[in-house]
Protein backbone atom coordinates (compact mmCIF):
# COMPACT_ATOMS: atom_id res chain seq x y z
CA UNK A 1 -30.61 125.78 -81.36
CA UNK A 2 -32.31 128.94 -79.91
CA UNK A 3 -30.22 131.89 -79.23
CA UNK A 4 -30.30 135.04 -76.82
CA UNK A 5 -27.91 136.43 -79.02
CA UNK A 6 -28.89 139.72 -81.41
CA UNK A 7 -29.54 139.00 -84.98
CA UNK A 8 -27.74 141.33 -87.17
CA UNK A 9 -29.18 142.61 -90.66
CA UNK A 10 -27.84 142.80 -93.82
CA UNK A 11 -28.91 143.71 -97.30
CA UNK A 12 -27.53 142.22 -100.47
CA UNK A 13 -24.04 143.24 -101.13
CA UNK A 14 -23.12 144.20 -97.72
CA UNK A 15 -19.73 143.35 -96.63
CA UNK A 16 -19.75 141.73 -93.50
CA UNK A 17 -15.77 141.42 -93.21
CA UNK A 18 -13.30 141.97 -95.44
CA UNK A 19 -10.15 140.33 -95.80
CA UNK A 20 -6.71 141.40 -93.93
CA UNK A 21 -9.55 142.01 -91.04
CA UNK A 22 -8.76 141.11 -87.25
CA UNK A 23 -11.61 138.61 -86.29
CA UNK A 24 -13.85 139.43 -82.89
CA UNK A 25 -16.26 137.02 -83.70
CA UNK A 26 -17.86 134.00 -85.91
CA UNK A 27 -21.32 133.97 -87.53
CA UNK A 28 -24.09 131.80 -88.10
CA UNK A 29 -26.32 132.22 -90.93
CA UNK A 30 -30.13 132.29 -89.33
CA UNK A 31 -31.70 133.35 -92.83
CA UNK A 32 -30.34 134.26 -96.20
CA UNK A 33 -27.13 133.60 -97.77
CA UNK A 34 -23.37 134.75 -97.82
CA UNK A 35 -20.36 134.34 -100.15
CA UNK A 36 -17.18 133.91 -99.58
CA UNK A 37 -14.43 135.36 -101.45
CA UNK A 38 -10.97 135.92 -102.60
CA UNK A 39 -9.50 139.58 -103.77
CA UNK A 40 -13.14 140.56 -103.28
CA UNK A 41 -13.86 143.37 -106.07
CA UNK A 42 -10.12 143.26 -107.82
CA UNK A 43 -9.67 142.10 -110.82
CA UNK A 44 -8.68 138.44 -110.15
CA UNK A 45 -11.52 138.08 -107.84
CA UNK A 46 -12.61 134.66 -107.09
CA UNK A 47 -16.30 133.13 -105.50
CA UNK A 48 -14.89 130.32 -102.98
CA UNK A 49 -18.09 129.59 -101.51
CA UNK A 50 -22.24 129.90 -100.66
CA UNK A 51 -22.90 130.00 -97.01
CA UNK A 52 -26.48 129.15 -96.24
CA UNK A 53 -29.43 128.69 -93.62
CA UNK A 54 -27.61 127.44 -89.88
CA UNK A 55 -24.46 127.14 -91.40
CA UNK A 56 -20.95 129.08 -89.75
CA UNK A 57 -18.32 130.74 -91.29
CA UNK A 58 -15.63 133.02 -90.13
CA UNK A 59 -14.79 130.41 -87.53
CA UNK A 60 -10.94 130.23 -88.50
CA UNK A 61 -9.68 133.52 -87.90
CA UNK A 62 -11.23 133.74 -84.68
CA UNK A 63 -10.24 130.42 -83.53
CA UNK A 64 -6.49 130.61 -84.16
CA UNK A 65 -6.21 134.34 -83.73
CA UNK A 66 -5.37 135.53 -87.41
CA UNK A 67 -7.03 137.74 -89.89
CA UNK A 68 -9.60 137.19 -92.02
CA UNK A 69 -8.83 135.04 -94.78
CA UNK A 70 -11.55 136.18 -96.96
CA UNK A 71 -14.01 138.70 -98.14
CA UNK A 72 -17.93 137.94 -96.80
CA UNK A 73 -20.87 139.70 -98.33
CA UNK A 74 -24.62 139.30 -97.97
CA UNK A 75 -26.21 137.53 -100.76
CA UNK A 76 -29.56 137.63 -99.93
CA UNK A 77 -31.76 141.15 -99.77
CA UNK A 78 -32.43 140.35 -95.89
CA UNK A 79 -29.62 138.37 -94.56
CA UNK A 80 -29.84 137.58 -90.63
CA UNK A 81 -26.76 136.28 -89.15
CA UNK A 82 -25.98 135.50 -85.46
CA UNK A 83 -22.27 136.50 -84.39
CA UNK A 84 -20.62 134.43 -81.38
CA UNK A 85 -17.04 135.74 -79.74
CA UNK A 86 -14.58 134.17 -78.55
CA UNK A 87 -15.79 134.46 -75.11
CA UNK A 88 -19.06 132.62 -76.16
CA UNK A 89 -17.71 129.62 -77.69
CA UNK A 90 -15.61 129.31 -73.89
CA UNK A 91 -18.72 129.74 -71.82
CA UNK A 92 -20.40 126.51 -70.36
CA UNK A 93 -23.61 127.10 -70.52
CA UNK A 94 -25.54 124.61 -72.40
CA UNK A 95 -25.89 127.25 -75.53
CA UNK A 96 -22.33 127.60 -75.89
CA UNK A 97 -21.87 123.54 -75.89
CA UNK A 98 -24.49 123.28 -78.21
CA UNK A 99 -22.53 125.74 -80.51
CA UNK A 100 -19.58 124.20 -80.17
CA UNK A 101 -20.67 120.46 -81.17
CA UNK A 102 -22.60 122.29 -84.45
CA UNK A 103 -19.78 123.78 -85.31
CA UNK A 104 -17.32 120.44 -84.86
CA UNK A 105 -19.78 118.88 -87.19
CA UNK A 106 -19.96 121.28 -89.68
CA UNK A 107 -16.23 121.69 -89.87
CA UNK A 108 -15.65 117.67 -89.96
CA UNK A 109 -18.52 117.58 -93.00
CA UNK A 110 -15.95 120.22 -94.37
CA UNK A 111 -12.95 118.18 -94.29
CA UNK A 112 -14.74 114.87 -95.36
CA UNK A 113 -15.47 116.92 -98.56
CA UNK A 114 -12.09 118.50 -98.50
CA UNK A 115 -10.65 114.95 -98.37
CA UNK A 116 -12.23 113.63 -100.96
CA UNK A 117 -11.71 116.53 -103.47
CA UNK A 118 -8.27 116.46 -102.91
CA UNK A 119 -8.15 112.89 -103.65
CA UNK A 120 -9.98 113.06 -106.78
CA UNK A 121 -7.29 115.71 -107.59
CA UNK A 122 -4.69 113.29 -107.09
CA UNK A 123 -6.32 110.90 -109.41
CA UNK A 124 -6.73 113.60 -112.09
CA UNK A 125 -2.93 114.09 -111.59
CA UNK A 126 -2.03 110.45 -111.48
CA UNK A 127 -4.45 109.41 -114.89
CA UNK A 128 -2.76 112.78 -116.49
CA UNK A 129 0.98 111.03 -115.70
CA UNK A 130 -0.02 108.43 -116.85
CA UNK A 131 -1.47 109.08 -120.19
CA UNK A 132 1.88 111.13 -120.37
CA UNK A 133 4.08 108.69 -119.75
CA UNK A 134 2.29 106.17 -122.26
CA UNK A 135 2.49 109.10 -125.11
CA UNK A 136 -1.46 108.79 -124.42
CA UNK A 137 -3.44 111.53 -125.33
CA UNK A 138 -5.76 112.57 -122.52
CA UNK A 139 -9.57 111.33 -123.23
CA UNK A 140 -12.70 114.05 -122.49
CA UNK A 141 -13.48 113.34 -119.10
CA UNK A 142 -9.64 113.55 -118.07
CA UNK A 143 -9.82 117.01 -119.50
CA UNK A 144 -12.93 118.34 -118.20
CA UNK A 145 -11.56 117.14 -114.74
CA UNK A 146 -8.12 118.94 -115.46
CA UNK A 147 -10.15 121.78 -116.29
CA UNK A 148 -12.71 121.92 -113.39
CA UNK A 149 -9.28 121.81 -110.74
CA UNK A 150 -7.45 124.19 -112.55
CA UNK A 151 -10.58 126.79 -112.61
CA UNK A 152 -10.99 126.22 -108.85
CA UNK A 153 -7.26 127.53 -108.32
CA UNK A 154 -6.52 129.83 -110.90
CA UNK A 155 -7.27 133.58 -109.68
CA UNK A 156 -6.96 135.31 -112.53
């Protein structure tokens, strides 16, 4: 997809929203990378995800009207994003449908992986009862996958 739209710069380590912020816009990534994060810079910070080459983030805030959720930063020495409003994402020109269908994909790849983490979570959960309930103790890769969840959740 082309785009009229200004790219905007950013070098590594630039914050390109914090979180607690009120959203005016969404942003495609047109080169470099950006990170996503949790209690960006505190102590209990936490790395949620790597935002790459035509990908969006910073959709959900300005969809539903809420703050940001999350921290972004620049990753990359010369990141160029694209930012879209509100207003863009409404407009029917055939740029703003185009937009619009990426970003449906992109957020229903998102919840097919979503899906199926949280169902190899319930799994984990299930095999950990299990072994539990049998006086069992839990084998390696029962552990490791314990382990991997709990790291993805724990903030501290």
């Amino acid at each position: 997809m082309s785009s009229t739209k200004e790219i905007l710069h950013f070098k590594r380590d630039s914050i390109i929203f914090k979180e607690g912020d009120k959203a005016d816009c969404m942003y495609k990534v047109k080169y470099g990378f950006v990170e996503i994060y949790l209690n960006y810079k505190e102590k209990n910070q936490k790395l949620l995800t790597r935002i790459g080459h035509d990908e969006f983030f910073g959709e959900m805030a300005l969809l539903d009207d809420t703050v940001r959720s999350a921290t972004a930063v620049s990753a990359d020495s010369t990141t160029q994003l694209i930012a879209y409003s509100k207003e863009d994402l409404l407009k029917g020109s055939d740029e703003s449908t185009s937009v619009r269908s990426d970003l449906l994909r992109q957020m229903s790849d998102h919840l097919v992986r979503l899906t199926d983490t949280y169902m190899d979570v319930c799994k984990t959960i299930a095999y950990y009862k299990a072994s539990e309930e049998v006086g069992k103790s839990i084998d390696i890769d029962l552990q490791k996958a314990i382990d991997m969840y709990s790291a993805m959740f724990i903030t501290y």
